[in-house]
PDB file of N, CA and C in Angstrom:
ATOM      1  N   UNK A   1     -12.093  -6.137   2.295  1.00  0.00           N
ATOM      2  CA  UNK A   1     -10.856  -6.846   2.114  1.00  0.00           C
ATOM      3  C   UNK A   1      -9.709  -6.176   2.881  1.00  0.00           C
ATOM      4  N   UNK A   2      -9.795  -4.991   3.097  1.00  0.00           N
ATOM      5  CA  UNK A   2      -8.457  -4.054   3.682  1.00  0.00           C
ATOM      6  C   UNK A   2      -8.537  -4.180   5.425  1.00  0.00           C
ATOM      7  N   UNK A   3      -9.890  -4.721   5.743  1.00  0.00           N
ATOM      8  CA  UNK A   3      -9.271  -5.081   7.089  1.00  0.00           C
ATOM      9  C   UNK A   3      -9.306  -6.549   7.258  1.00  0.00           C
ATOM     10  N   UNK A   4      -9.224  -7.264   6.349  1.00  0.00           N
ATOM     11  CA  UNK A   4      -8.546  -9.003   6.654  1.00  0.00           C
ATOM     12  C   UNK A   4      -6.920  -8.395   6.117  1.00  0.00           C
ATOM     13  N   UNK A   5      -6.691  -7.502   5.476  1.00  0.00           N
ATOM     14  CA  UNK A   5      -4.898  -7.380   5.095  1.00  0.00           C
ATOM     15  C   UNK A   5      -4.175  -6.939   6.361  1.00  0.00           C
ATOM     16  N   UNK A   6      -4.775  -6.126   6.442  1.00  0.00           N
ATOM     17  CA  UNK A   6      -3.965  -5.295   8.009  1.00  0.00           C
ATOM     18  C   UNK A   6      -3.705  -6.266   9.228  1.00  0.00           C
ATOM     19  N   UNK A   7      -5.125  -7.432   9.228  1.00  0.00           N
ATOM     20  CA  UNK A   7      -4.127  -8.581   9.988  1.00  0.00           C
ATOM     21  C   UNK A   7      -3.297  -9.094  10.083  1.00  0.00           C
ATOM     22  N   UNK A   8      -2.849  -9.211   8.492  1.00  0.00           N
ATOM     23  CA  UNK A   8      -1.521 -10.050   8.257  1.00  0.00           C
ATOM     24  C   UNK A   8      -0.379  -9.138   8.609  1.00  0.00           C
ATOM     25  N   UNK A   9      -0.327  -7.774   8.578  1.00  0.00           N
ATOM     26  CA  UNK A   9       1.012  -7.149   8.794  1.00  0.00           C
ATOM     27  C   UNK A   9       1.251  -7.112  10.043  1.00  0.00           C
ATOM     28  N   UNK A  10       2.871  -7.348  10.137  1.00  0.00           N
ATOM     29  CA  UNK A  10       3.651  -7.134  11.280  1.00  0.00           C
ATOM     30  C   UNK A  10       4.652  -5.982  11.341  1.00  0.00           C
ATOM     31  N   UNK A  11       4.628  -5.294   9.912  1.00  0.00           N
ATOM     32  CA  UNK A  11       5.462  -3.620  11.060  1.00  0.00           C
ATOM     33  C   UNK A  11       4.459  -3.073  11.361  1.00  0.00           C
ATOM     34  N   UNK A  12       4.814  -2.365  11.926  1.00  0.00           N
ATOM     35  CA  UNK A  12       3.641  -1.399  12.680  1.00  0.00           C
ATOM     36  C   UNK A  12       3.832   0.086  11.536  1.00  0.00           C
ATOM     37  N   UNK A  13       4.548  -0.120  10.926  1.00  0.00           N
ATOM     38  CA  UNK A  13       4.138   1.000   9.428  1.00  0.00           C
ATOM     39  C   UNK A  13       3.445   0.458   7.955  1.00  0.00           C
ATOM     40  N   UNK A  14       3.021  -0.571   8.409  1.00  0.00           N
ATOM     41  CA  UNK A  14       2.098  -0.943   7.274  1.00  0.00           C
ATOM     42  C   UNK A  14       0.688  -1.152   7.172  1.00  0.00           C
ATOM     43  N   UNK A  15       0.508  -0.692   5.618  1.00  0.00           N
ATOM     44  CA  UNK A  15      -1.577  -0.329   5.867  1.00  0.00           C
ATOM     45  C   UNK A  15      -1.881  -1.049   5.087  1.00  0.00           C
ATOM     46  N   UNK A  16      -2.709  -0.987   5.038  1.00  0.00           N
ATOM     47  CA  UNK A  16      -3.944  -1.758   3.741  1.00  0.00           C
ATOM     48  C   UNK A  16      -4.471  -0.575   3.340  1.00  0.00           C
ATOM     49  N   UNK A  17      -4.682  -0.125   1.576  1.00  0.00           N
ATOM     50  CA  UNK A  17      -5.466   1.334   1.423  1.00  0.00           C
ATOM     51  C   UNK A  17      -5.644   0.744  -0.025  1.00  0.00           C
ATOM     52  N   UNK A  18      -7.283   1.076   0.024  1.00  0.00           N
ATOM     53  CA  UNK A  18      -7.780   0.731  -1.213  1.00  0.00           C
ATOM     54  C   UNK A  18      -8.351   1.720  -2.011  1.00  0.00           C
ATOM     55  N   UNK A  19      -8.050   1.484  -3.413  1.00  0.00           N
ATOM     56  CA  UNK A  19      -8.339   2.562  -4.048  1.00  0.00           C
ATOM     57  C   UNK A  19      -9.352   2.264  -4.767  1.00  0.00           C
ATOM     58  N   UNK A  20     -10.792   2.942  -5.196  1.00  0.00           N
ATOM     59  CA  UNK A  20     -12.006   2.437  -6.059  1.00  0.00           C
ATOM     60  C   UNK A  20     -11.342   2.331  -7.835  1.00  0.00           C
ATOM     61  N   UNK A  21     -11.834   2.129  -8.518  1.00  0.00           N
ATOM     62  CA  UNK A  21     -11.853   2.218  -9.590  1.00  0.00           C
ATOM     63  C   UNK A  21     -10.290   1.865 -10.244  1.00  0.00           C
ATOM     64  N   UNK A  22      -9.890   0.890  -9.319  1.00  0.00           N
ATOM     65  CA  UNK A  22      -8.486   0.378  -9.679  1.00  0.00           C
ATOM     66  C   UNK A  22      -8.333  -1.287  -9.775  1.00  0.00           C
ATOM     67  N   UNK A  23      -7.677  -1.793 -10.423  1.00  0.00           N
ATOM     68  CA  UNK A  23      -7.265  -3.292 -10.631  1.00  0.00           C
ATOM     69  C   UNK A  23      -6.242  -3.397  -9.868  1.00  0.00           C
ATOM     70  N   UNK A  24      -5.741  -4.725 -10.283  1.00  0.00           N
ATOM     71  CA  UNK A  24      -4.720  -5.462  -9.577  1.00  0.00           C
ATOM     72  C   UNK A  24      -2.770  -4.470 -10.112  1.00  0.00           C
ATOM     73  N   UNK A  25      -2.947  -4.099 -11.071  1.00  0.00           N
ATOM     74  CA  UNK A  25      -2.384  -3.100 -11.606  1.00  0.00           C
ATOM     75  C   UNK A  25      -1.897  -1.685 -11.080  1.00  0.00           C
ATOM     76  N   UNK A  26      -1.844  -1.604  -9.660  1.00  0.00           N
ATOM     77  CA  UNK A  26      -1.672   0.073  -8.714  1.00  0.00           C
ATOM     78  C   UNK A  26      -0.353   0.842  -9.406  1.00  0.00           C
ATOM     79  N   UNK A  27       0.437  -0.488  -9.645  1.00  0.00           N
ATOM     80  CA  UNK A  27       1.658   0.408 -10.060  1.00  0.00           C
ATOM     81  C   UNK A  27       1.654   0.735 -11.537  1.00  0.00           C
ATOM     82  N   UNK A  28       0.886   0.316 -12.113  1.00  0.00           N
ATOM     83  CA  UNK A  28       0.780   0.836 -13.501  1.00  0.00           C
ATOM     84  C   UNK A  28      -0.302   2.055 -13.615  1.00  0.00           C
ATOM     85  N   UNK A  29      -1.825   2.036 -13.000  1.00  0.00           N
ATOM     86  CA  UNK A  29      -2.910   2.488 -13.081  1.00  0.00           C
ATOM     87  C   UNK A  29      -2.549   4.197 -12.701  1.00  0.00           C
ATOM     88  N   UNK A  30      -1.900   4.062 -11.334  1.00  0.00           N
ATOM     89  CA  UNK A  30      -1.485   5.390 -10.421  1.00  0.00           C
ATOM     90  C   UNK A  30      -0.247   4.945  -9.950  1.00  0.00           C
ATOM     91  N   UNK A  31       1.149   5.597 -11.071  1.00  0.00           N
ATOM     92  CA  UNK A  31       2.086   5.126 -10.277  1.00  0.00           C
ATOM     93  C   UNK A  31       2.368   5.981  -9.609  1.00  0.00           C
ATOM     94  N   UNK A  32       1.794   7.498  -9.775  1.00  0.00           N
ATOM     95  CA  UNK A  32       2.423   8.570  -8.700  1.00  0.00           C
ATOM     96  C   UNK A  32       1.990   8.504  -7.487  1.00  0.00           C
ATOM     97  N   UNK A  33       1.043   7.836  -7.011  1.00  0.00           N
ATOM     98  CA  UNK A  33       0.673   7.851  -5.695  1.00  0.00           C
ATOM     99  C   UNK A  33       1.006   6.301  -5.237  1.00  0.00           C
ATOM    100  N   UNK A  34       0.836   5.705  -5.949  1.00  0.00           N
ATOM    101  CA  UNK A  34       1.788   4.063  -5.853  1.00  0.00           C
ATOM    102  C   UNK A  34       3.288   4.043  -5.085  1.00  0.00           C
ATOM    103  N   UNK A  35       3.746   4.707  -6.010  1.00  0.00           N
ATOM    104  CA  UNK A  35       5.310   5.032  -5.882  1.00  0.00           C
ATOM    105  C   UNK A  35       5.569   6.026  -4.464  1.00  0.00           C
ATOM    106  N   UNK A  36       5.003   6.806  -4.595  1.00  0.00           N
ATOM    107  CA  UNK A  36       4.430   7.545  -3.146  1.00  0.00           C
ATOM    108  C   UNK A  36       4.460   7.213  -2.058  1.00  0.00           C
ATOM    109  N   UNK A  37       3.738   5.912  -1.860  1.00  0.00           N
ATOM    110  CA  UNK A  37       3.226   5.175  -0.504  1.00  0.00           C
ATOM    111  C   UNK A  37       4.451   4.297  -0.480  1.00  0.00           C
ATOM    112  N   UNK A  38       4.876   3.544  -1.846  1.00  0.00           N
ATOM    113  CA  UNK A  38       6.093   2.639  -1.416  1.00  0.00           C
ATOM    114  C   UNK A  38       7.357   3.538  -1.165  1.00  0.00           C
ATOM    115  N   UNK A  39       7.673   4.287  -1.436  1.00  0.00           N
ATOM    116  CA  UNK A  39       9.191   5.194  -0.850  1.00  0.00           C
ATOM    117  C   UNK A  39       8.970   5.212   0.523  1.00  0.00           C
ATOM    118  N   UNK A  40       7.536   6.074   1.069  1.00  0.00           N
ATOM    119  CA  UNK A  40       7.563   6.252   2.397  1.00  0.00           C
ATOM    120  C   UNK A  40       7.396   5.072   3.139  1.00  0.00           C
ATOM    121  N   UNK A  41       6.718   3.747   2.761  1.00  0.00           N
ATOM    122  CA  UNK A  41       6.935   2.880   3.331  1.00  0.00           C
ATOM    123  C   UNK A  41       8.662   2.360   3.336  1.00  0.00           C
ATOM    124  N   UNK A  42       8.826   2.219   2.694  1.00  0.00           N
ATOM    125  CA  UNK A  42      10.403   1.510   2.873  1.00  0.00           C
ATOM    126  C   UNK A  42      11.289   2.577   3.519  1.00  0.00           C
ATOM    127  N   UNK A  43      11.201   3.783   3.289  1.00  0.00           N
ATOM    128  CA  UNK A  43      11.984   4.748   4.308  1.00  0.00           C
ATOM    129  C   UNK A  43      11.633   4.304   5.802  1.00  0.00           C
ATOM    130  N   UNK A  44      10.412   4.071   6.067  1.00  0.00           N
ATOM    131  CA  UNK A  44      10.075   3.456   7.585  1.00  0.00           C
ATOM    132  C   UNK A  44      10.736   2.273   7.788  1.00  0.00           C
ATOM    133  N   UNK A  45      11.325   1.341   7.190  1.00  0.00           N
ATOM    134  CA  UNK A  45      12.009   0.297   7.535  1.00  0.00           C
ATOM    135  C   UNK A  45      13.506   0.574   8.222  1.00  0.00           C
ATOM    136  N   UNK A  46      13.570  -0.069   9.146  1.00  0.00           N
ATOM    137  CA  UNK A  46      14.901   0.284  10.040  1.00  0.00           C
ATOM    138  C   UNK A  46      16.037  -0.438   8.976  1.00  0.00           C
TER     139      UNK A  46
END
């Protein structure tokens, strides 16, 4: 599934990263590494 997502993005700072043993739920399940990836993503936004 994570490389049909990465098609759809258009910044060039965005990934697809999947985690095993997780639901639809990332920000509840693991928010420290959730929260993690979204700061540094949005810091990459001009």
């Amino acid at each position: 599934m994570a490389a049909w997502e990465r098609a759809q993005f258009q910044h060039p700072e965005s990934k697809a990263i999947g985690w095993e043993g997780t639901g639809h739920w990332l920000h509840q399940e693991r928010p420290g590494e959730f929260n993690s990836l979204l700061i540094a993503w949005l810091a990459s936004l001009d």
